[in-house]
Protein backbone atom coordinates (compact mmCIF):
# COMPACT_ATOMS: atom_id res chain seq x y z
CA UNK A 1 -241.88 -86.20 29.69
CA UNK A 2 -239.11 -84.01 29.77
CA UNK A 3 -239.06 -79.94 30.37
CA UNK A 4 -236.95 -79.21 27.37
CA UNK A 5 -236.93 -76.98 24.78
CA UNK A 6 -239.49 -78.93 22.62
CA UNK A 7 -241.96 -78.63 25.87
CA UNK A 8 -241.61 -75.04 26.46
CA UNK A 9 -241.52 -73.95 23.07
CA UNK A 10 -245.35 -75.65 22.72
CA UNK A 11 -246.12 -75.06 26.26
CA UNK A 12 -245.58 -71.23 27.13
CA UNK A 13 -248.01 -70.01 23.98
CA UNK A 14 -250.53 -72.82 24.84
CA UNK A 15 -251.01 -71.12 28.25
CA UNK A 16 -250.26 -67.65 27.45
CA UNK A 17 -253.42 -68.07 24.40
CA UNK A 18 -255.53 -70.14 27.46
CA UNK A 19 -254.55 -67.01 29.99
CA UNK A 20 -256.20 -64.46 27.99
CA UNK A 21 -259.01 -66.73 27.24
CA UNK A 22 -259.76 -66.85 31.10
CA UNK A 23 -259.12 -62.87 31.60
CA UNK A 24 -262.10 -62.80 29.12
CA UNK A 25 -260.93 -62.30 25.57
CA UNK A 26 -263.02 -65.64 24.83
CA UNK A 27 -263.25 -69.31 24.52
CA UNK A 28 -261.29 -69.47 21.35
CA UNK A 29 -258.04 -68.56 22.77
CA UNK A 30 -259.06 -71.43 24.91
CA UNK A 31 -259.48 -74.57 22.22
CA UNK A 32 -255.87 -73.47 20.97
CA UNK A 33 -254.29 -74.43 24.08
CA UNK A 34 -254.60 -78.40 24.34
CA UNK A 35 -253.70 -78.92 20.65
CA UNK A 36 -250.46 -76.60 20.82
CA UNK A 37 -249.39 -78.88 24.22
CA UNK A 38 -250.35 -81.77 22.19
CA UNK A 39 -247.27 -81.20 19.24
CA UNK A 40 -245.32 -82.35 22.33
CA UNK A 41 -246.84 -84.76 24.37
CA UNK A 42 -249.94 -86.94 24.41
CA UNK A 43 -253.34 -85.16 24.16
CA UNK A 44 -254.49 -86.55 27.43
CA UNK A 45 -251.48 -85.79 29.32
CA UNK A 46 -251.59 -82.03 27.83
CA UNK A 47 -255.58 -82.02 29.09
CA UNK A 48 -253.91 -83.54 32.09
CA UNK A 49 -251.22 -80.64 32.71
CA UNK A 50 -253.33 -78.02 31.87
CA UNK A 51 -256.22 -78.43 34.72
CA UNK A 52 -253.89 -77.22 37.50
CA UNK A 53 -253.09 -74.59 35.66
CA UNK A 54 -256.36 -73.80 34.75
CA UNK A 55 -257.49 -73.40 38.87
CA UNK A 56 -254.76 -71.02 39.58
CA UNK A 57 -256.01 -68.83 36.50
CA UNK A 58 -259.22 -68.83 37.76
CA UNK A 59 -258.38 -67.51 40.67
CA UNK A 60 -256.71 -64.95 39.37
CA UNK A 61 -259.90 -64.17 36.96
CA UNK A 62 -262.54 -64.52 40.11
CA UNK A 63 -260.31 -61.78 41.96
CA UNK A 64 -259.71 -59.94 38.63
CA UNK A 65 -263.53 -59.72 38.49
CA UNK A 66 -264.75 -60.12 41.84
CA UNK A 67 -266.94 -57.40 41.91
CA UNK A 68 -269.01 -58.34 38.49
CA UNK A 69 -271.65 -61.24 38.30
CA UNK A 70 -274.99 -62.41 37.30
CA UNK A 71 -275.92 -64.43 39.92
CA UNK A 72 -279.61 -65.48 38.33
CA UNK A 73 -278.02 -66.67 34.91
CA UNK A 74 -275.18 -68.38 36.62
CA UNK A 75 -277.33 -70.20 39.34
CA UNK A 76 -279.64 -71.28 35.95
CA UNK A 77 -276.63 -72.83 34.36
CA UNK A 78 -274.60 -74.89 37.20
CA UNK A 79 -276.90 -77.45 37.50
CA UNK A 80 -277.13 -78.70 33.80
CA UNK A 81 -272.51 -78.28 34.02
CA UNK A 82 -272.65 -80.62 37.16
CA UNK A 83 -274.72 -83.30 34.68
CA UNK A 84 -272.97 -82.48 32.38
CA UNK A 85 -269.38 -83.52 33.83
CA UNK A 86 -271.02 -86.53 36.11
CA UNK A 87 -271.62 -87.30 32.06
CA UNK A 88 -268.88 -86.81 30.98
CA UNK A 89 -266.95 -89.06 33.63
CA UNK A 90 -269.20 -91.89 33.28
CA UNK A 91 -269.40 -92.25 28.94
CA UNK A 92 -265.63 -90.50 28.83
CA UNK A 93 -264.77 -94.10 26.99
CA UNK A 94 -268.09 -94.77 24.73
CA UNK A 95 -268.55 -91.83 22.80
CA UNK A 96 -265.99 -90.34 20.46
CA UNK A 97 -265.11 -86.77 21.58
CA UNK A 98 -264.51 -86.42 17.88
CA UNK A 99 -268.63 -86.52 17.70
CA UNK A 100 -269.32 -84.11 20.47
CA UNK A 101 -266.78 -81.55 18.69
CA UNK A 102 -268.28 -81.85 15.24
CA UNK A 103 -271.86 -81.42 16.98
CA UNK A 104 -270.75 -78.24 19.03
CA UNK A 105 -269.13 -76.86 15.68
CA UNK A 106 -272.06 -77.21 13.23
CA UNK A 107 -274.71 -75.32 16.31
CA UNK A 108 -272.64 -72.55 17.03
CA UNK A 109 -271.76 -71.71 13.60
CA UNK A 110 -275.29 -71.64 12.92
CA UNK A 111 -275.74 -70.05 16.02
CA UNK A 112 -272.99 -66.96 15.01
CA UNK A 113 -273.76 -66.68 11.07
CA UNK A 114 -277.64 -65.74 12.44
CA UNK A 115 -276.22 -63.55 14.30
CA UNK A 116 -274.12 -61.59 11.51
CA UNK A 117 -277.36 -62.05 9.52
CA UNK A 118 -279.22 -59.92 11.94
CA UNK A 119 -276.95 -57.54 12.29
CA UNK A 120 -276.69 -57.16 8.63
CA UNK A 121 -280.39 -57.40 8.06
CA UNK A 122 -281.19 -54.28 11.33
CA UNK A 123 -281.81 -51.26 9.76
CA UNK A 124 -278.62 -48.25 11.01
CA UNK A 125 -279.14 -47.71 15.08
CA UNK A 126 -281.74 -50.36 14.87
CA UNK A 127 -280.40 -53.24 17.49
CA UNK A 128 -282.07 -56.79 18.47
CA UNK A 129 -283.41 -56.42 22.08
CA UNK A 130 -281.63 -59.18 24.81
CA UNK A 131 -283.36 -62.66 24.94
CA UNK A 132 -285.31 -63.59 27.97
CA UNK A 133 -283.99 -66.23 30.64
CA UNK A 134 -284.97 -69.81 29.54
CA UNK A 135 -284.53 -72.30 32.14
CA UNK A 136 -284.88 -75.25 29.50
CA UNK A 137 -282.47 -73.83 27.04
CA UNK A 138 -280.23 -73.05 30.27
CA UNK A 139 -280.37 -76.53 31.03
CA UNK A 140 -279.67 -78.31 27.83
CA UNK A 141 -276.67 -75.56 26.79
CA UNK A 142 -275.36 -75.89 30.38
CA UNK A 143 -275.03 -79.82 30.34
CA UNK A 144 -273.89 -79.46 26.88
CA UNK A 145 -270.94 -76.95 28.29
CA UNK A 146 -269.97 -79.35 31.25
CA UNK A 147 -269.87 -82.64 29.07
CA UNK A 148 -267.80 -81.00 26.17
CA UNK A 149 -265.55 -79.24 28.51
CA UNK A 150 -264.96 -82.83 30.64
CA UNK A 151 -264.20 -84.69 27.22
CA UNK A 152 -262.98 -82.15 24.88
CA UNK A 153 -262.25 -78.87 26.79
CA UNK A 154 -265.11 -77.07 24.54
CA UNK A 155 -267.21 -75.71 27.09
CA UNK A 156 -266.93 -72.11 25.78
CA UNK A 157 -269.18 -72.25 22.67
CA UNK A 158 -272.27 -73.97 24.46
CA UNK A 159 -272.21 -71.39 27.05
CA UNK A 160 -271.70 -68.80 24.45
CA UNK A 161 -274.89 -69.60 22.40
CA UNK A 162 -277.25 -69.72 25.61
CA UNK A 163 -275.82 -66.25 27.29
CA UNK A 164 -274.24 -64.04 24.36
CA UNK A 165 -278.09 -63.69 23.15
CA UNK A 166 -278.99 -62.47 26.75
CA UNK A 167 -276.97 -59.46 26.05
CA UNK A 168 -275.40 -59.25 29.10
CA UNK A 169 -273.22 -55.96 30.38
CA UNK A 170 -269.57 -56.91 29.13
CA UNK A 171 -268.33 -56.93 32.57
CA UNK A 172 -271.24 -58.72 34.02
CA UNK A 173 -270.84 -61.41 31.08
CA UNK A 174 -266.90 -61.80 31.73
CA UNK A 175 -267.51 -61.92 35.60
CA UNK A 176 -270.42 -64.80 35.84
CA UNK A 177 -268.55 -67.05 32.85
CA UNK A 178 -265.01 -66.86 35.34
CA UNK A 179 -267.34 -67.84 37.89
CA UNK A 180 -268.50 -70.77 35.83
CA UNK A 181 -265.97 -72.42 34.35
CA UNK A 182 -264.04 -71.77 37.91
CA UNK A 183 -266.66 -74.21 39.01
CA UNK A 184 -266.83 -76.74 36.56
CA UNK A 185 -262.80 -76.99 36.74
CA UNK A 186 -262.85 -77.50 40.24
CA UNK A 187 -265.45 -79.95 40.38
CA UNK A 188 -263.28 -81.33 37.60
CA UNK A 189 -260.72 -82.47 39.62
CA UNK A 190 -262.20 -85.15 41.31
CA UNK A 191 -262.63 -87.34 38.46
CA UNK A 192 -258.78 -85.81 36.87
CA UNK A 193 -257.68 -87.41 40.48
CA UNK A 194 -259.39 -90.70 39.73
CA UNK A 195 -258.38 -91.09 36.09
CA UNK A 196 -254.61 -90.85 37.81
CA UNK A 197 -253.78 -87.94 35.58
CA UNK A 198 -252.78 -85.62 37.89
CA UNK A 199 -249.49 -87.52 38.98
CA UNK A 200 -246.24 -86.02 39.95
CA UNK A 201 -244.73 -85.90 36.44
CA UNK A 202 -248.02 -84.01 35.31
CA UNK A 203 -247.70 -82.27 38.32
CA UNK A 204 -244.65 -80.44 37.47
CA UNK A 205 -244.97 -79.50 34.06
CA UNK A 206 -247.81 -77.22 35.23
CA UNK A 207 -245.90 -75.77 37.78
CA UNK A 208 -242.93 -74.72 35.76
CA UNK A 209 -246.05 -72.84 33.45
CA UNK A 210 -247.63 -70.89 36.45
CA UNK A 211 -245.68 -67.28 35.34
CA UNK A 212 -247.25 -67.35 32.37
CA UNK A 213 -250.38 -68.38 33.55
CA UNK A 214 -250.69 -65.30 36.05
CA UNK A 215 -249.32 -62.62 33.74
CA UNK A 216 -251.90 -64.12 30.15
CA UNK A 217 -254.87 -63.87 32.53
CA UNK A 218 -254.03 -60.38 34.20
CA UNK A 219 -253.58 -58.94 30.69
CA UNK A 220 -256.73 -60.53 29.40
CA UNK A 221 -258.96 -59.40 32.17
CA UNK A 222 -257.32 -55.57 31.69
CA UNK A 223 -258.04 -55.45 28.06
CA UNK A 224 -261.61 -56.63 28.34
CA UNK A 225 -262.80 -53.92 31.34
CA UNK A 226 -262.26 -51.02 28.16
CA UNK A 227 -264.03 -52.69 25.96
CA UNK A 228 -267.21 -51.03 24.71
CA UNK A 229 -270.45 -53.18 24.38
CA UNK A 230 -269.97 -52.28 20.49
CA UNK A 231 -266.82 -53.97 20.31
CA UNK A 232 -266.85 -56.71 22.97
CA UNK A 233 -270.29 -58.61 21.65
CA UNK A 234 -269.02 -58.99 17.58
CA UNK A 235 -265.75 -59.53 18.84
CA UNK A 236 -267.50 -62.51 21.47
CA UNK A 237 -268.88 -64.09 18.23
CA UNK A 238 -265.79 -63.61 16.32
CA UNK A 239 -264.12 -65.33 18.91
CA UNK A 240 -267.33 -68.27 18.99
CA UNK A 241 -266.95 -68.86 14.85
CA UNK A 242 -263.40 -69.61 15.36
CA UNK A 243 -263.99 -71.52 17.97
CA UNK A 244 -266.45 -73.65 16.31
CA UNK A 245 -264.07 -74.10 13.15
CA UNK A 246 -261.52 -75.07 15.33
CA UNK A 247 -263.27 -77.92 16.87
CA UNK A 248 -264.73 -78.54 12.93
CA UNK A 249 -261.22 -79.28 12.19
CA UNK A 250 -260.40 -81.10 14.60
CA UNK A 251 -263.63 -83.47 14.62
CA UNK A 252 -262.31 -84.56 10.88
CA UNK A 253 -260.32 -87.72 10.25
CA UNK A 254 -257.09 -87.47 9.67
């Protein structure tokens, strides 16, 4: 793989969308990063490249928002992502990610148009009250989360439909997902490691991305910390439809 022109020209939006995803404008961002890398290079070696440069954002997020978390929620979801990977790792060859997309895609846009619905349907100042914790649902959404994100970098959407309905405090929401997927990603790198994509070549395409990394997820995180409640949550399910049409897409044959 070369650093040309080609590379960077794919490269520095793919992480600059995937930086503001991780300072908590939402897992949309996210899904556009892979496929962008992808114009240039092989899909797996863009998964491949982006990892590293995933850790370094989140650290940059956990600092960003190390003062905001939910520890109860998160402590009900990293069990089910830790199944969910070990998953992932060991079925990574049998099933076709392009299933697991076109599943995620068809329950979170239910999952968001019901939402829309209800917020149509409320009468004015009327608003649906937060959903209790559910340590089955946690369970099922988490290991959903930590299989998709192993084999398809989708993790955001699963994790959106189980917490978004919890109606969280912006900041705490932002602060326990960083802390999540900081998680996952690490834990992620053990298998990466094994797999052999995290060679040299690999390697160094991710470092020559870092700047952009740093400066995408510091913006993100600023933007989201003056965002009202009002705004962040229908913008959060904005970003979850086009999420899920994203992954629609690209679960279709070619």
């Amino acid at each position: 793989m070369m650093l040309d022109m080609y590379f960077f020209a794919a490269a520095i939006p793919a992480v600059a969308l995937v930086g503001l995803s991780k300072g908590g404008l939402g897992g949309a961002l996210a899904l556009m990063g892979v496929p962008l890398m992808a114009l240039v290079m092989p899909p797996v070696q863009a998964a491949a490249v982006f990892l590293p440069i995933l850790i370094v954002m989140d650290m940059v997020a956990l600092w960003s928002w190390r003062h905001f978390n939910d520890r109860q929620t998160l402590l009900l979801l990293l069990p089910g992502a830790m199944v969910g990977i070990a998953i992932g790792w060991a079925t990574a060859a049998i099933i076709p990610p392009d299933a697991l997309r076109l599943l995620i895609a068809i329950i979170t846009i239910l999952f968001v148009l019901r939402y829309f619905y209800d917020s149509w349907k409320s009468k004015p100042g009327q608003t649906t009250p937060p959903k209790p914790q559910n340590r089955i649902l946690a369970s099922i959404f988490s290991t959903l989360s930590g299989y998709a994100s192993f084999v398809a970098h989708a993790g955001g959407p699963p994790f959106q439909i189980y917490v978004l309905p919890l109606k969280l405090d912006p900041k705490i929401y932002t602060g326990m997902s960083v802390r999540f997927f900081a998680i996952m990603n690490a834990v992620k790198l053990i298998p990466y490691f094994a797999l052999g994509g995290l060679d040299s070549t690999n390697l160094t395409a991710s470092a020559s991305l870092l700047p952009v990394a740093l400066i995408a997820t510091l913006a993100g995180a600023r933007v989201v910390k003056y965002l009202k409640p009002q705004v962040f949550y229908p913008l959060m399910y904005g970003m979850a439809l086009c999420a899920a049409l994203k992954l629609l897409w690209d679960s279709l044959p070619v």
